[in-house]
N, C-alpha and C. Protein backbone atom coordinates (compact mmCIF):
# COMPACT_ATOMS: atom_id res chain seq x y z
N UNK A 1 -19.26 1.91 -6.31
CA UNK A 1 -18.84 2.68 -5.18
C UNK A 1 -18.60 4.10 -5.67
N UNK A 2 -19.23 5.31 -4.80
CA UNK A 2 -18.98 6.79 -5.16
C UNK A 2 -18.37 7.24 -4.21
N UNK A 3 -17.03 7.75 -4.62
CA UNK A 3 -16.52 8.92 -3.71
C UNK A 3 -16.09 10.57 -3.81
N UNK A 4 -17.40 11.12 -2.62
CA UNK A 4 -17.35 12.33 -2.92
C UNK A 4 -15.70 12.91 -2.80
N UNK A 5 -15.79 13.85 -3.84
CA UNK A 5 -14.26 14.75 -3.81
C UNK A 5 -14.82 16.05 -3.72
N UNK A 6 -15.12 17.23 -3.11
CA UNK A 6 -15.37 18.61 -2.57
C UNK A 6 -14.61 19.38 -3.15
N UNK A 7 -13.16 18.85 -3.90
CA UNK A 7 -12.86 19.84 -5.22
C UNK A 7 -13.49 19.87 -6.35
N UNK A 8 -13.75 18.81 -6.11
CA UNK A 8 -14.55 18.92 -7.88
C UNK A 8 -15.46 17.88 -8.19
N UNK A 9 -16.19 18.81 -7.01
CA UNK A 9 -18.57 18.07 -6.51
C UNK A 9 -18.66 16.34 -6.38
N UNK A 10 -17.55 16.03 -7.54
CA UNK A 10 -17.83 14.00 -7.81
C UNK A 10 -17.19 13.69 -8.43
N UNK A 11 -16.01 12.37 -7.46
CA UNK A 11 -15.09 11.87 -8.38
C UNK A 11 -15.50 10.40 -8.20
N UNK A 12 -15.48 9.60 -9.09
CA UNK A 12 -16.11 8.24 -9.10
C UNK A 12 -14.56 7.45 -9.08
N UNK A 13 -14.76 6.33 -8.79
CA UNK A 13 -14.07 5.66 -8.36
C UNK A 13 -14.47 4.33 -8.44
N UNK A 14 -14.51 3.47 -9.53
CA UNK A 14 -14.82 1.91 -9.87
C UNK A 14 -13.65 0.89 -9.65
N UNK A 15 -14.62 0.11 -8.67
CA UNK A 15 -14.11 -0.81 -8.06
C UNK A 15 -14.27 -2.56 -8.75
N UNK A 16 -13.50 -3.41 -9.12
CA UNK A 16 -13.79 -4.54 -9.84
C UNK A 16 -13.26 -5.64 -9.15
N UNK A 17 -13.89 -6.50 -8.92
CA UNK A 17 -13.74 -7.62 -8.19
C UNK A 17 -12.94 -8.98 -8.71
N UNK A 18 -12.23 -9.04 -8.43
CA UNK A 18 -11.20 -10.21 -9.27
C UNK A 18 -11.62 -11.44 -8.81
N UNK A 19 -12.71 -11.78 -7.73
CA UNK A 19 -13.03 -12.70 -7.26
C UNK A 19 -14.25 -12.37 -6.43
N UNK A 20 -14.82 -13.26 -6.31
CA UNK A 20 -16.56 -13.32 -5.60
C UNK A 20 -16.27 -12.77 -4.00
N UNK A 21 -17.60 -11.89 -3.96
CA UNK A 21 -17.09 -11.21 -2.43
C UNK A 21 -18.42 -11.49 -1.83
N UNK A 22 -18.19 -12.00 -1.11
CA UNK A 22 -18.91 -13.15 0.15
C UNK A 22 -20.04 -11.44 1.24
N UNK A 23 -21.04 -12.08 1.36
CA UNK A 23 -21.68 -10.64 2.54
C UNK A 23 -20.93 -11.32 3.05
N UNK A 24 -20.68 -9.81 3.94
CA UNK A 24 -20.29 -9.69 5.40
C UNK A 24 -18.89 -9.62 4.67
N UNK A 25 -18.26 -10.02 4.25
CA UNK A 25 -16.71 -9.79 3.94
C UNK A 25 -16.04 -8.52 4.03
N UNK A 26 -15.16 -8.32 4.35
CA UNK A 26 -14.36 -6.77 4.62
C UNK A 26 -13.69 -6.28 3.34
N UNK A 27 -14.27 -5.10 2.53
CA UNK A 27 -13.39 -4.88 1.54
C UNK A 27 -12.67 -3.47 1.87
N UNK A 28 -11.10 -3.28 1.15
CA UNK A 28 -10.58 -2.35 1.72
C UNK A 28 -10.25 -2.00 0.30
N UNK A 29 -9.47 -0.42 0.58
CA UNK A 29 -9.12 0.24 -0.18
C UNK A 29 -8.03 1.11 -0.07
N UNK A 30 -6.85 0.78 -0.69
CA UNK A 30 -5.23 1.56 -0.49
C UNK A 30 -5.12 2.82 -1.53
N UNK A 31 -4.67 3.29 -0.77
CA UNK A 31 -4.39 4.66 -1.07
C UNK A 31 -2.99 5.08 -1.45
N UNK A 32 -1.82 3.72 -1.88
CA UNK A 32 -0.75 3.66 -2.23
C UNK A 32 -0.47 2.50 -3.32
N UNK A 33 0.34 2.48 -3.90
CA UNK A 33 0.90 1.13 -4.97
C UNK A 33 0.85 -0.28 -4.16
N UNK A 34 0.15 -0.77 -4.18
CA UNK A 34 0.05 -2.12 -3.34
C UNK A 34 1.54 -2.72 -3.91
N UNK A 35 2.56 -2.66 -4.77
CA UNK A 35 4.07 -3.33 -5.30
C UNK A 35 4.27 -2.45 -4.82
N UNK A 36 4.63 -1.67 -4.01
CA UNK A 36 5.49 -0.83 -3.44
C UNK A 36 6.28 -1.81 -1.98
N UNK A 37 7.26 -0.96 -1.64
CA UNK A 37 7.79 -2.25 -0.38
C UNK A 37 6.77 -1.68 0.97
N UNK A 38 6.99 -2.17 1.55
CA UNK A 38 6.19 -1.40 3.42
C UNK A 38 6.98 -0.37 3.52
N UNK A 39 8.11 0.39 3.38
CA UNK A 39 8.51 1.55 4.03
C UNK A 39 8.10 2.65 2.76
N UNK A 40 8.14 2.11 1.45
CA UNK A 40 7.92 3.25 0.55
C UNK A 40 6.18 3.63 0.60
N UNK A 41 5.41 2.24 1.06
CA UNK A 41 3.59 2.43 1.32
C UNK A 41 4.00 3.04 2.74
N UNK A 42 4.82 3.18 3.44
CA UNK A 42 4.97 3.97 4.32
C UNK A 42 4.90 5.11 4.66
N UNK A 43 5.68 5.75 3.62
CA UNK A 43 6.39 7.32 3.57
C UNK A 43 4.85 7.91 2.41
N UNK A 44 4.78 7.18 1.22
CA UNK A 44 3.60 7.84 0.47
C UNK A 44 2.12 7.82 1.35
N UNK A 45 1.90 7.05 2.68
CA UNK A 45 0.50 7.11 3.58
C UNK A 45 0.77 8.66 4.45
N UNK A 46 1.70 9.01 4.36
CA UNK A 46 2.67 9.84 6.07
C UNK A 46 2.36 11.14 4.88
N UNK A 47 2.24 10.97 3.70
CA UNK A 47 2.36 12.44 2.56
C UNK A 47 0.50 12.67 2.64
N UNK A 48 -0.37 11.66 2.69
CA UNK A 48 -1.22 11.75 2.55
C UNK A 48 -1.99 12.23 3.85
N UNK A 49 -0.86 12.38 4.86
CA UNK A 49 -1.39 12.84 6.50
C UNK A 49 -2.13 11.29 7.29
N UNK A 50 -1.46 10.09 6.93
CA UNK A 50 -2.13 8.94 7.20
C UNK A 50 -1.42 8.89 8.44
N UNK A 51 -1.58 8.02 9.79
CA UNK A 51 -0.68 7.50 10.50
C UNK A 51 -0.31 5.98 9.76
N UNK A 52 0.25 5.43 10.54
CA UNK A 52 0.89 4.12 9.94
C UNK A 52 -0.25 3.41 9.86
N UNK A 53 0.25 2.18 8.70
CA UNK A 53 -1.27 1.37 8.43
C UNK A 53 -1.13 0.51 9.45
N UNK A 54 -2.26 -0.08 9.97
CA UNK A 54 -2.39 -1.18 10.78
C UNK A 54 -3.36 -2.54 10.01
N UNK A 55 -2.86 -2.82 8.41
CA UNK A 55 -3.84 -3.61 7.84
C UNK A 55 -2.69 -4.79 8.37
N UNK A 56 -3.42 -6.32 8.18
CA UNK A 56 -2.50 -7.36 8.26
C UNK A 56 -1.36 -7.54 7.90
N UNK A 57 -1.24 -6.96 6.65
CA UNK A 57 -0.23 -6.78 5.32
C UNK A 57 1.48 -6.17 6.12
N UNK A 58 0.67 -5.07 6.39
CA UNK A 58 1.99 -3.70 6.90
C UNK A 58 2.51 -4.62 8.39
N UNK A 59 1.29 -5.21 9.02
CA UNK A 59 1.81 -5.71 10.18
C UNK A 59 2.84 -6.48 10.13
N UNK A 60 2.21 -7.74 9.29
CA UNK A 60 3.14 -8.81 8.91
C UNK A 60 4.54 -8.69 8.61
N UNK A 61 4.42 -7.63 7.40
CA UNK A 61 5.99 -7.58 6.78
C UNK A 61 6.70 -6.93 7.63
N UNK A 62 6.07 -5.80 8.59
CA UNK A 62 6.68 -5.01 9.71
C UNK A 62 7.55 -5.87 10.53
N UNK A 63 6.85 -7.16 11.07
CA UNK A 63 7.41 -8.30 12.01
C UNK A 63 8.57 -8.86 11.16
N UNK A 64 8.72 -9.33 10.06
CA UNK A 64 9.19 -9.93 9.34
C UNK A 64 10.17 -9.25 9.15
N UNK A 65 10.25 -7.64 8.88
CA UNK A 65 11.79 -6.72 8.68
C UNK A 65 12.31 -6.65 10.12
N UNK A 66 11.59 -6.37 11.16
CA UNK A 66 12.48 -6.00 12.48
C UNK A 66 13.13 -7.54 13.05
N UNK A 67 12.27 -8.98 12.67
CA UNK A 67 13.24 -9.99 12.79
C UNK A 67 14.28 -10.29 11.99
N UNK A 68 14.65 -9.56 10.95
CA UNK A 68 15.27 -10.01 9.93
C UNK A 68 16.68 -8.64 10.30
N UNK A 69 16.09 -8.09 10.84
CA UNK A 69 16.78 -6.92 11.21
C UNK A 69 17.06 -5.84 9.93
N UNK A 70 15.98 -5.51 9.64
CA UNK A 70 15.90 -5.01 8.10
C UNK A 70 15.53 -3.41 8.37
N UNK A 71 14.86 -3.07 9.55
CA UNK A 71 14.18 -2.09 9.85
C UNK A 71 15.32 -0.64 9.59
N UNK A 72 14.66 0.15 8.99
CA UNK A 72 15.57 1.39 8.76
C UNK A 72 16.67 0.86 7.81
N UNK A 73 17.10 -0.40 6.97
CA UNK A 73 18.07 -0.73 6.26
C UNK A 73 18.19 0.26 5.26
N UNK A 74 16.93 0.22 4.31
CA UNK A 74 16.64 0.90 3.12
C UNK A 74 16.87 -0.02 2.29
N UNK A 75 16.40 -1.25 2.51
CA UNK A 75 16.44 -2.85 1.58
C UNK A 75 15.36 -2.77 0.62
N UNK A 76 14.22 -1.94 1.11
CA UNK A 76 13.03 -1.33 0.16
C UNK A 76 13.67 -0.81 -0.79
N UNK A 77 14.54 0.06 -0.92
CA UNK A 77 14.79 1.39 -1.80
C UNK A 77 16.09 0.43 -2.99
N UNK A 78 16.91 -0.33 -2.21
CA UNK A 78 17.69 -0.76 -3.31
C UNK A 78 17.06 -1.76 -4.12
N UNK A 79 16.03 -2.56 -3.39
CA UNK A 79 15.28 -3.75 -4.20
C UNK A 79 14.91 -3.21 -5.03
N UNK A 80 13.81 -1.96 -4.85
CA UNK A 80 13.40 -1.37 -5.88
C UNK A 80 14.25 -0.95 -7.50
N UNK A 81 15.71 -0.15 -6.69
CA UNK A 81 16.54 0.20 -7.75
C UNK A 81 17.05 -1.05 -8.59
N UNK A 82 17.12 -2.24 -8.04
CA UNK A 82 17.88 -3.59 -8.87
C UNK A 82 16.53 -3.63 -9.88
N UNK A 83 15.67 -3.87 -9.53
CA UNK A 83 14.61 -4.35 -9.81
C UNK A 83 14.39 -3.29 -11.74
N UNK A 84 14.09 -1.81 -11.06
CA UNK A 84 14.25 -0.77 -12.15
C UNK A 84 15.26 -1.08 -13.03
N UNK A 85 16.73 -1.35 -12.44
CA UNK A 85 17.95 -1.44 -13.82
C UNK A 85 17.89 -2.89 -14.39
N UNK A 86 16.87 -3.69 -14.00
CA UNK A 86 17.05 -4.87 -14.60
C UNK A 86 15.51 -4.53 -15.76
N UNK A 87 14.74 -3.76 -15.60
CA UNK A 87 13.48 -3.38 -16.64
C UNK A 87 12.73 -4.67 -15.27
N UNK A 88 12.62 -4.62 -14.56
CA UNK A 88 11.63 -5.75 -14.35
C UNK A 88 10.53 -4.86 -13.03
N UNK A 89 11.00 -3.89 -12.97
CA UNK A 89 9.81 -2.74 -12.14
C UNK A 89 9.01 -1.85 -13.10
């Protein structure tokens, strides 16, 4: 896979398959830390001028924080920090 970059003529970009990809299959490509939580792949898509993702992923966990009543907590940001002072991020 080549992707043109117009700063600087050609930036390549290799893609490796961790598993057999079927034709017709949909392959995607993130533009954030896939271990990141949904609000921090949130805020780094919103820097990149993205609107919100609408992949399965963002949907899912989206449903999953506003039932949990998690939305706007900032349960992303401290998981993260436990996670960092324990060395395990």
């Amino acid at each position: 896979m080549r992707h043109l970059d117009l700063r600087t003529a050609l930036a390549r970009i290799t893609v490796i398959a961790r598993y057999d990809i079927h034709v017709g299959e949909e392959l995607l490509v993130t533009y954030v830390n896939p271990d990141l939580g949904l609000r921090e792949r949130r805020q780094e898509l919103r820097a990149w001028g993205f609107g919100i993702c609408q992949c399965t992923r963002c949907i899912e966990e989206g449903k999953e924080r506003e039932g949990a009543g998690l939305e706007g907590s900032g349960i992303d940001d401290l998981e993260q920090e436990l996670k960092a002072g324990l060395g395990l991020a």
